[in-house]
C-alpha atoms as a PDB file:
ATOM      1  CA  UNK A   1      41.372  47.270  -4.870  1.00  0.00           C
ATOM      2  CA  UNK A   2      41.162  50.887  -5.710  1.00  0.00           C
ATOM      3  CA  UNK A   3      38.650  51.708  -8.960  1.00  0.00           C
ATOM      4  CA  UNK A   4      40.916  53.795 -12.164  1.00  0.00           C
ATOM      5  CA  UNK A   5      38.020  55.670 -13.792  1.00  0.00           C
ATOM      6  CA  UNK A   6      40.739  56.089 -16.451  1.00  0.00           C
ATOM      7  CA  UNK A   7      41.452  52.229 -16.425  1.00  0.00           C
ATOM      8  CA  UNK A   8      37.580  51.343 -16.438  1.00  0.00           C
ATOM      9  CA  UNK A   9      37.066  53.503 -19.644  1.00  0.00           C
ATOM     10  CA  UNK A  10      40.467  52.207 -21.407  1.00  0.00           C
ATOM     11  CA  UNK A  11      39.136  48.541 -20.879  1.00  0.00           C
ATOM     12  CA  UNK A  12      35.651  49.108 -21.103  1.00  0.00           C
ATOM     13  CA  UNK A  13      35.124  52.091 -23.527  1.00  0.00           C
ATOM     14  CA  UNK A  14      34.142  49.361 -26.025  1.00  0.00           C
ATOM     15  CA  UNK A  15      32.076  46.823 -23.896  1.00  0.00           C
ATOM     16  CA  UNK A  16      28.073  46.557 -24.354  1.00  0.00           C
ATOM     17  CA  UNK A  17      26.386  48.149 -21.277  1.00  0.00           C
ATOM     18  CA  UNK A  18      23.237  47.594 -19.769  1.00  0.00           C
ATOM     19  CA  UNK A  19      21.957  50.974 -17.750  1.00  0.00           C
ATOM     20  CA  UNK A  20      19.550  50.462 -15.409  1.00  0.00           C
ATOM     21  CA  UNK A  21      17.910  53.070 -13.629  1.00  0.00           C
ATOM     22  CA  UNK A  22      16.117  52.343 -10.323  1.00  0.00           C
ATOM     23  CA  UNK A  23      13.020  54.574  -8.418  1.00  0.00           C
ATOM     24  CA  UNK A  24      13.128  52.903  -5.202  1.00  0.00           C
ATOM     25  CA  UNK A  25      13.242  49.770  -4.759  1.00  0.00           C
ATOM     26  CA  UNK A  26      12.344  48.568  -8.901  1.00  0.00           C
ATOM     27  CA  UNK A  27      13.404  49.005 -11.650  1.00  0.00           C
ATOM     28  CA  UNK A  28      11.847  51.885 -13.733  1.00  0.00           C
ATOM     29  CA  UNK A  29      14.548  51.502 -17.310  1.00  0.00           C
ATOM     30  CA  UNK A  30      16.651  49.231 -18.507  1.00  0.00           C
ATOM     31  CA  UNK A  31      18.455  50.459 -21.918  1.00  0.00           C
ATOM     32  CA  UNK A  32      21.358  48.834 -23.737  1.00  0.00           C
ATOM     33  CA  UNK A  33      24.065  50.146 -25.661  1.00  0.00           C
ATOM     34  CA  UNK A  34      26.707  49.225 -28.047  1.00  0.00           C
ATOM     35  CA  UNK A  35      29.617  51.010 -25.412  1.00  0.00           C
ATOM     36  CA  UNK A  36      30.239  52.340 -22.210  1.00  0.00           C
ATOM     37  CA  UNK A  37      30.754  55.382 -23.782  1.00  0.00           C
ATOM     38  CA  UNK A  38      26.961  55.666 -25.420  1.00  0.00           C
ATOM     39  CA  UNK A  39      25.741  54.413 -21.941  1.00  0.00           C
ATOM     40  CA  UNK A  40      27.547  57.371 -20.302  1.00  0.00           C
ATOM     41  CA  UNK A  41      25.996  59.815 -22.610  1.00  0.00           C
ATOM     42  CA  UNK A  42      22.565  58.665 -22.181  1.00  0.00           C
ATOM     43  CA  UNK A  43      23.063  58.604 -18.508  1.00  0.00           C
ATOM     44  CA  UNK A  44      23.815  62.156 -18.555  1.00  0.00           C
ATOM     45  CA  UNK A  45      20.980  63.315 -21.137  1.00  0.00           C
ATOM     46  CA  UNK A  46      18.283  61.613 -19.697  1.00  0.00           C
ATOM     47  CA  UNK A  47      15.422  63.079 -18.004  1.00  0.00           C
ATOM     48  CA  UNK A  48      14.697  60.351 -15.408  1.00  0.00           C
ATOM     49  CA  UNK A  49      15.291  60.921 -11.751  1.00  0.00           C
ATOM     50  CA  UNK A  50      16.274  57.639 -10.449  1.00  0.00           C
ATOM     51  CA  UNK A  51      16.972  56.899  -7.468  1.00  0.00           C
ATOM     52  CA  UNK A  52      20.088  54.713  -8.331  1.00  0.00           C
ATOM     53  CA  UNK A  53      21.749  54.143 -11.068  1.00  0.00           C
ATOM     54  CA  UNK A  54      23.764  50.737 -12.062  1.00  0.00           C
ATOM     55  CA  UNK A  55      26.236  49.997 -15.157  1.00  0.00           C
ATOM     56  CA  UNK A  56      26.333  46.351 -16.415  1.00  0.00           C
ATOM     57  CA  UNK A  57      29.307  45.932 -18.216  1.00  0.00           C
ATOM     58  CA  UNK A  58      28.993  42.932 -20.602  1.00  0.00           C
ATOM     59  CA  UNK A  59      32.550  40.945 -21.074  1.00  0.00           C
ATOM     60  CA  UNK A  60      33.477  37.634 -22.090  1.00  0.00           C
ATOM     61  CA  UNK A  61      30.426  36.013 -20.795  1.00  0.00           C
ATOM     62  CA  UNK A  62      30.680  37.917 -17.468  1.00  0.00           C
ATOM     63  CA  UNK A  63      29.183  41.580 -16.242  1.00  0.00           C
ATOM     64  CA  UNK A  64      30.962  43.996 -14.270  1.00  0.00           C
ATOM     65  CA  UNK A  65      29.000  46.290 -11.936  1.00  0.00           C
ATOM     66  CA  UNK A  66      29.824  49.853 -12.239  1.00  0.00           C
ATOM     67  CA  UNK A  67      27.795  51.737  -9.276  1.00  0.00           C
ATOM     68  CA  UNK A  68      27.669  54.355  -6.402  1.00  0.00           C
ATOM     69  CA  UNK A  69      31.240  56.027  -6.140  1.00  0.00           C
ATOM     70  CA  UNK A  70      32.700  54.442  -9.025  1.00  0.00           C
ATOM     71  CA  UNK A  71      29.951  55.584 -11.435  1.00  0.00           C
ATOM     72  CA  UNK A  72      30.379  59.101 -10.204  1.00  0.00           C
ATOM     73  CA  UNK A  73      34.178  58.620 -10.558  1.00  0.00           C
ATOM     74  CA  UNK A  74      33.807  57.553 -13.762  1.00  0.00           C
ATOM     75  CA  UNK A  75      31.145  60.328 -14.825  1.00  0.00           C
ATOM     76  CA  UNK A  76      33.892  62.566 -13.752  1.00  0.00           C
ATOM     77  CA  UNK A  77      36.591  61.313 -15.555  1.00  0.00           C
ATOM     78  CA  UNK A  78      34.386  61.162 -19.597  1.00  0.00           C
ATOM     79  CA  UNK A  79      33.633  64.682 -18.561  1.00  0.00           C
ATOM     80  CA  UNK A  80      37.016  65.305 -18.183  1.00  0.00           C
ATOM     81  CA  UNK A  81      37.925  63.623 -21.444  1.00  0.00           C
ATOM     82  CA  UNK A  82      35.220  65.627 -23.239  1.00  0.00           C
ATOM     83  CA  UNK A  83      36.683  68.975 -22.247  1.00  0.00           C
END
């Protein structure tokens, strides 16, 4: 299955989201927000240099991972929107 970045952010937009932010191999912040949108933001304004960064999506009782490629795909694509 191919990821949408588009698709992700029109069914997720709205969805609590947990970012974590790792320095090696632990985790050095964990912040939640009310959107995928506010996590986005913060992502992009912080001043942390992790070494990985992970999206937990929070859905009907279930999380979706957001990560690696996709993450940057979707980073893209809210940039785009913003513009």
């Amino acid at each position: 299955m191919v990821f949408d970045a588009s698709e992700a952010m029109s069914r997720f937009g709205e969805s609590h989201t947990t970012v974590v932010l790792w320095q090696r191999f632990e985790v050095s912040h964990r912040e939640m927000f009310d959107s995928l949108k506010s996590a986005i933001e913060f992502i992009r304004g912080n001043s942390f240099r992790p070494t990985r960064v992970e999206l937990h999506l929070h859905r009907g009782g279930h999380d979706v991972l957001i990560a690696g490629d996709e993450l940057a795909q979707l980073l893209q694509e809210h940039a785009g929107q913003k513009a």
